[in-house]
N, C-alpha and C. Protein backbone atom coordinates (compact mmCIF):
# COMPACT_ATOMS: atom_id res chain seq x y z
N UNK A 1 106.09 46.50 85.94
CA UNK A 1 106.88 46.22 84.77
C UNK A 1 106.10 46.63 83.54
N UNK A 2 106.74 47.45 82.74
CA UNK A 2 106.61 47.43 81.49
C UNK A 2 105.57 46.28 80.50
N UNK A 3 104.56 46.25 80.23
CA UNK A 3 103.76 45.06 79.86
C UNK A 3 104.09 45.15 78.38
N UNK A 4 104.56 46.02 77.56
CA UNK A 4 105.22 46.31 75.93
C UNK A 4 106.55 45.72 76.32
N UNK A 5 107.26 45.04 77.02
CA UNK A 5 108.31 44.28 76.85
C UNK A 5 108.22 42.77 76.92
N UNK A 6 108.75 42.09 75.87
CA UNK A 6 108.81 40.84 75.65
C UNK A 6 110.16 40.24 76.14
N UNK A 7 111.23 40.61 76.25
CA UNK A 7 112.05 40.46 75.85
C UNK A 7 113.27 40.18 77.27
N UNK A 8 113.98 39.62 77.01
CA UNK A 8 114.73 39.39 78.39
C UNK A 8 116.41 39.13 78.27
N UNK A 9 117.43 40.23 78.60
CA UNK A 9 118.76 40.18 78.34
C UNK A 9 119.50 39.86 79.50
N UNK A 10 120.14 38.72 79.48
CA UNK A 10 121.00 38.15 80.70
C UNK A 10 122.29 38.21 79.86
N UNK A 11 123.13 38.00 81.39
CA UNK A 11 124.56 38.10 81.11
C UNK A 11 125.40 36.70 82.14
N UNK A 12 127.20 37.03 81.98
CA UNK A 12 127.75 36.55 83.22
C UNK A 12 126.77 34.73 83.13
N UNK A 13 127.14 34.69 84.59
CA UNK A 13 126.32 33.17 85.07
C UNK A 13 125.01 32.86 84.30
N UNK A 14 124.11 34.01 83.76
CA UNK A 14 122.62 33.17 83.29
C UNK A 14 122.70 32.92 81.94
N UNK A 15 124.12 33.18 80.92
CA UNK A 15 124.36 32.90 79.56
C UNK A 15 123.50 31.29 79.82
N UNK A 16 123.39 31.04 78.68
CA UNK A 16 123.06 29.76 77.96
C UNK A 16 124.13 28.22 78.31
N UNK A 17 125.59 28.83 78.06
CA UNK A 17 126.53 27.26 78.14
C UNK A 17 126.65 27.09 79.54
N UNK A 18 126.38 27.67 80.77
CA UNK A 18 126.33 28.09 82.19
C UNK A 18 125.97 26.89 82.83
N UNK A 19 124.72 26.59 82.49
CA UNK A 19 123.72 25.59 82.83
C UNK A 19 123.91 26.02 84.30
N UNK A 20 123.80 27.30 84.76
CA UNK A 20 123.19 27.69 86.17
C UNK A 20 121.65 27.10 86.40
N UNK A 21 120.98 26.90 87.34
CA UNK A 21 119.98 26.25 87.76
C UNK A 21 119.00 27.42 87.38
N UNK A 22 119.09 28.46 87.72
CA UNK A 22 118.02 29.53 86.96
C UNK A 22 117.75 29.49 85.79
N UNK A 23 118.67 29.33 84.59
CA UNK A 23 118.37 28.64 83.48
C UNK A 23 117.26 27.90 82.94
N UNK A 24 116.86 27.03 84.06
CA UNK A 24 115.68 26.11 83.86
C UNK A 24 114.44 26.77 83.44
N UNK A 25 114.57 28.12 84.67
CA UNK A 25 113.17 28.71 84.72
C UNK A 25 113.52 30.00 83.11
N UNK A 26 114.87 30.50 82.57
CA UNK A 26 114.46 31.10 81.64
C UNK A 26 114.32 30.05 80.36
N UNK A 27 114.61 28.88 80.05
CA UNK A 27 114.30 28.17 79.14
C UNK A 27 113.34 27.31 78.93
N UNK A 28 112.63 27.29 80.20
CA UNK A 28 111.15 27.15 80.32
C UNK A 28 110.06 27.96 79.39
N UNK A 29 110.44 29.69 79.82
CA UNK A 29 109.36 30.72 79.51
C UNK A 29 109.60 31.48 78.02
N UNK A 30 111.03 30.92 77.63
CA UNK A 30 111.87 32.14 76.49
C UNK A 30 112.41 31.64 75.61
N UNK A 31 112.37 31.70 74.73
CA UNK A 31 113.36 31.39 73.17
C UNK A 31 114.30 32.05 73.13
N UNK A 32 115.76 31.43 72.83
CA UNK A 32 116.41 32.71 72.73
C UNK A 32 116.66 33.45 71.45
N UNK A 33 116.82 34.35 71.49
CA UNK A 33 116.81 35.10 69.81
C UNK A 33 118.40 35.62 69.04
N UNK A 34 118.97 35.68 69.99
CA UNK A 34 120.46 35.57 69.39
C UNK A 34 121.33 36.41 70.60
N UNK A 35 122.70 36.33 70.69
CA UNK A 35 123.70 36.87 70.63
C UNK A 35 123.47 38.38 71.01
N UNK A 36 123.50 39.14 72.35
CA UNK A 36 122.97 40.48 71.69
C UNK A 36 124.31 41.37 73.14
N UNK A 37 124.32 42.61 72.86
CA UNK A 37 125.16 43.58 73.86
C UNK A 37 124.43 44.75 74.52
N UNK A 38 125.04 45.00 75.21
CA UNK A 38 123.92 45.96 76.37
C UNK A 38 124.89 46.79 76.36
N UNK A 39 125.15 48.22 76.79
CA UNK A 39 125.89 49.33 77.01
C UNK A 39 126.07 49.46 78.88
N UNK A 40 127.31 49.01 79.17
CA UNK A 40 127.51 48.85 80.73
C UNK A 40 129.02 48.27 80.91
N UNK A 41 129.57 47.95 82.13
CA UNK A 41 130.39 47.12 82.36
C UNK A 41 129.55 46.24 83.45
N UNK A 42 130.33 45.16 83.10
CA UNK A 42 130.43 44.05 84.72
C UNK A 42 132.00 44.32 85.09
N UNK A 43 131.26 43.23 85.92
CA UNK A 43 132.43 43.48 87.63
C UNK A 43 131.94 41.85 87.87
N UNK A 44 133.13 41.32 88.54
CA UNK A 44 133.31 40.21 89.15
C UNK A 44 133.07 40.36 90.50
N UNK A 45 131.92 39.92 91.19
CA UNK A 45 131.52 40.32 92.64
C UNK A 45 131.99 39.34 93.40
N UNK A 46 132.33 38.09 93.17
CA UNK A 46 132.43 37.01 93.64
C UNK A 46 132.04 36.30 92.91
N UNK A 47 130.20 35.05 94.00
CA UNK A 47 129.69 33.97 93.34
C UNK A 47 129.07 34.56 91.75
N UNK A 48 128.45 35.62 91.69
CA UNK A 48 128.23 36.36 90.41
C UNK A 48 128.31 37.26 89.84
N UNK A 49 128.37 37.72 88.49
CA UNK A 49 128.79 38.92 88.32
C UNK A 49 128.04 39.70 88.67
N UNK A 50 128.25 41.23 88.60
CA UNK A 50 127.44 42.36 88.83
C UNK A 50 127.36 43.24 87.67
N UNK A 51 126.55 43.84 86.78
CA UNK A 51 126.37 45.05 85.65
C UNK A 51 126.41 46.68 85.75
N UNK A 52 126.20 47.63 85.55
CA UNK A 52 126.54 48.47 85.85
C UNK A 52 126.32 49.31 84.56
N UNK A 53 125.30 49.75 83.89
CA UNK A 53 124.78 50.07 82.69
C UNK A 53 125.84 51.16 82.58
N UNK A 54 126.36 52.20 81.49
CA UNK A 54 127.88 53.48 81.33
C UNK A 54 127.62 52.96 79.45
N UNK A 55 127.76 54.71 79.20
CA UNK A 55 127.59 54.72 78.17
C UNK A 55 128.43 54.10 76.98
N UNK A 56 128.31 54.05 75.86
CA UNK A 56 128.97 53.29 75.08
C UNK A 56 130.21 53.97 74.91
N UNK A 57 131.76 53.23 74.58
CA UNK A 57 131.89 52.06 74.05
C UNK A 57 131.70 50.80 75.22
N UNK A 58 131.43 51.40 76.28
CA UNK A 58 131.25 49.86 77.45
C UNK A 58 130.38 49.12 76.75
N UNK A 59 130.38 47.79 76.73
CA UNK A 59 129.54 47.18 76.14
C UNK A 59 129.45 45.64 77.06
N UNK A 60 128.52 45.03 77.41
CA UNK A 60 128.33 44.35 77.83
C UNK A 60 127.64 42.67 77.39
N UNK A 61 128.60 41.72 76.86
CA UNK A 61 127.87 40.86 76.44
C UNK A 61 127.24 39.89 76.88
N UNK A 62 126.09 39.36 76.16
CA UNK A 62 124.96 38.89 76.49
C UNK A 62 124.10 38.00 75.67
N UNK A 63 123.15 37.39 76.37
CA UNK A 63 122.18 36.97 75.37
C UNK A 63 120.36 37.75 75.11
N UNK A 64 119.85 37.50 74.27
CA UNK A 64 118.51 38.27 73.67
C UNK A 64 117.56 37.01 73.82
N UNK A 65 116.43 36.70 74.55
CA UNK A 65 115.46 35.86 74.70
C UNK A 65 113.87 36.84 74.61
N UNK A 66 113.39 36.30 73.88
CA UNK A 66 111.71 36.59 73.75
C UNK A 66 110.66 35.19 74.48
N UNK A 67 109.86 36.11 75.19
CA UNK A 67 108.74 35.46 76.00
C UNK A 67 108.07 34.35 75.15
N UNK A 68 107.89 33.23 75.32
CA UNK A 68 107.21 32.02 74.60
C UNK A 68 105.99 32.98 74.34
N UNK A 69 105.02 32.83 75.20
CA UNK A 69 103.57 33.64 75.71
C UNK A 69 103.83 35.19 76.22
N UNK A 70 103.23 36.19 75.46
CA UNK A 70 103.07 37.23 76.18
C UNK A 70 102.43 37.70 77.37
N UNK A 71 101.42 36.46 77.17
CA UNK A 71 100.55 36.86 78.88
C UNK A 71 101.33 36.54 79.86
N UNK A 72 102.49 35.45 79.52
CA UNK A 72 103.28 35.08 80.71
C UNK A 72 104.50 35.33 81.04
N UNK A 73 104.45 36.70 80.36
CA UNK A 73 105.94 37.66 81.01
C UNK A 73 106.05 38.02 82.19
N UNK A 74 104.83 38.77 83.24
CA UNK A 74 105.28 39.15 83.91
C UNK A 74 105.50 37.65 85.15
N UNK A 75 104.58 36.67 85.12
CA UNK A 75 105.10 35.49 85.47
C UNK A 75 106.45 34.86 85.94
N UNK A 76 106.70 35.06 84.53
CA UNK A 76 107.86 34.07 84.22
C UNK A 76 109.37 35.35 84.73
N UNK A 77 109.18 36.61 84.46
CA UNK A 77 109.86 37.46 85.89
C UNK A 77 109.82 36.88 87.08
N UNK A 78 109.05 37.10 87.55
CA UNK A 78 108.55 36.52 88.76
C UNK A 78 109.54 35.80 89.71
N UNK A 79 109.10 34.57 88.38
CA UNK A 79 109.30 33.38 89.25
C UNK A 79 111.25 33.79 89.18
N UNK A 80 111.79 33.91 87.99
CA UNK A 80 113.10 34.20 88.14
C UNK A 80 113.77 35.14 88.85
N UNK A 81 112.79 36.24 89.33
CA UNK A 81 113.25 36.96 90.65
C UNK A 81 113.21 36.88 91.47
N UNK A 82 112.42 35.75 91.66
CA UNK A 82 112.23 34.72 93.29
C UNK A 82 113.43 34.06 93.11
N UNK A 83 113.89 33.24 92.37
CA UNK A 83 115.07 32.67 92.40
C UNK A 83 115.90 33.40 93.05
N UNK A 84 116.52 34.35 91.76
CA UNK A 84 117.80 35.32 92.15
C UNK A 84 117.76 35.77 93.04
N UNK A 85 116.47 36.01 94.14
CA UNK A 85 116.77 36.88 95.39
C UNK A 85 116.37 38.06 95.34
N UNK A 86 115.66 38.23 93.97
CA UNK A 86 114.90 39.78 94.06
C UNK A 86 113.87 40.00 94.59
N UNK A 87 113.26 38.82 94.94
CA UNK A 87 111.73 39.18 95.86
C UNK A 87 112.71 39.36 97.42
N UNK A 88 112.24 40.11 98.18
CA UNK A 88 113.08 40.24 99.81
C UNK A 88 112.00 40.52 100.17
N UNK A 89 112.34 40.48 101.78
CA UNK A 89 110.97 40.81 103.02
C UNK A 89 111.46 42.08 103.27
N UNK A 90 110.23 42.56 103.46
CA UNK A 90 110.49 43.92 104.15
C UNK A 90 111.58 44.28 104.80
N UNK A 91 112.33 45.36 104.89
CA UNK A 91 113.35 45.88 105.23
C UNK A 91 114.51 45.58 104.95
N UNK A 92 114.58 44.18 104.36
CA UNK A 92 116.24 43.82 103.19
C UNK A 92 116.04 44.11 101.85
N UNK A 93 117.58 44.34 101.87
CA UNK A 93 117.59 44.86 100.36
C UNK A 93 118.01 44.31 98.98
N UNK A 94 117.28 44.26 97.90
CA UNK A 94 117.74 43.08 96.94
C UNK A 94 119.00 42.93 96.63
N UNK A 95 119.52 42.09 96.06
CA UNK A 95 121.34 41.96 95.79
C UNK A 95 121.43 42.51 94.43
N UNK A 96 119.80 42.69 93.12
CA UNK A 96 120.61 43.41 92.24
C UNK A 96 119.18 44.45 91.86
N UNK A 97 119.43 45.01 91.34
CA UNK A 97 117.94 46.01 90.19
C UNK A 97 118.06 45.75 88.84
N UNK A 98 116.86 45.08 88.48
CA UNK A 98 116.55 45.24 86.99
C UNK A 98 116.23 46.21 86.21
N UNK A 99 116.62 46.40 85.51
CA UNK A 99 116.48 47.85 84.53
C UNK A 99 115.74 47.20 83.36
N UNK A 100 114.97 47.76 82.14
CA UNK A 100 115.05 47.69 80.99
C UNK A 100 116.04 48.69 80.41
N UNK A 101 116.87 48.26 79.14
CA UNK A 101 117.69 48.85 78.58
C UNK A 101 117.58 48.27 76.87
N UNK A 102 118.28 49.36 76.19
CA UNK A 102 118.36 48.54 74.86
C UNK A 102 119.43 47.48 74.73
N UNK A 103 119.11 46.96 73.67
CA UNK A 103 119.77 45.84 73.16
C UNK A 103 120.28 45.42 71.73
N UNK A 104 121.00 45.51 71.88
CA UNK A 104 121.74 45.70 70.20
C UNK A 104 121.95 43.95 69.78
N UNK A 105 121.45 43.31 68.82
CA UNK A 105 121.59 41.90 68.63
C UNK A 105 121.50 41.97 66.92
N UNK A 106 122.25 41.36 65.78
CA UNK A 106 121.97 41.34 64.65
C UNK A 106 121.35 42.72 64.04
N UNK A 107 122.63 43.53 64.28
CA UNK A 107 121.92 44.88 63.61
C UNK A 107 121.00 45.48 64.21
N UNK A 108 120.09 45.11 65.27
CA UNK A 108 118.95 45.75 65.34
C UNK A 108 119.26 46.28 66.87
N UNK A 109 117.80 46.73 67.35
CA UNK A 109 118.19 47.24 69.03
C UNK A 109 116.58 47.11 69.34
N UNK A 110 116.77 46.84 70.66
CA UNK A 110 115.64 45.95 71.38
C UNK A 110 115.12 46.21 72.76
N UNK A 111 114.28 46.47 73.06
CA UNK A 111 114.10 47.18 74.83
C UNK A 111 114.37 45.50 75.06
N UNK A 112 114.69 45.60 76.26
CA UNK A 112 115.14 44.20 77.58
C UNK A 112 114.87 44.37 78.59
């Protein structure tokens, strides 16, 4: 991972009013910084949504969170990709891929 990224853009189930149980672990590690959109669609997969980055006007909304601690970004990944199911054993395959992408929040734009 990227060690120049602070920054962490969720969507779907890990918004803020959700109170999904993963939540815990991003409001543990992250402040959130506002309101922000990603360039993609979702899709309704079922239990969660799915993203699908496509150029603009797709737009994808979301929220913008910055790392409490910078030493404890790649951490605090981590532990939330253990949750979601992104850590797997050998030979299965994760249910999603994280990308960094920009992030458009209050005028500005933001790697995520």
């Amino acid at each position: 991972m990227n060690q120049s990224i602070h920054h962490l853009f969720v969507y779907g189930s890990l918004l803020s009013g959700f109170q999904h149980p993963a939540y815990a672990y991003i409001s543990r590690y992250f402040t959130l910084v506002s309101k922000a959109t990603a360039n993609g669609h979702i899709y309704d997969i079922g239990e969660y949504p799915g993203a699908v980055p496509a150029p603009a006007p797709a737009l994808i909304n979301g929220e913008l969170y910055v790392v409490n601690h910078s030493d404890e970004f790649s951490f605090a990944i981590k532990q939330l990709d253990d949750y979601e199911g992104f850590l797997v054993e050998p030979g299965e395959i994760p249910l999603f891929r994280r990308e960094t992408v920009d992030v458009t929040h209050d005028n500005n734009s933001t790697s995520a």
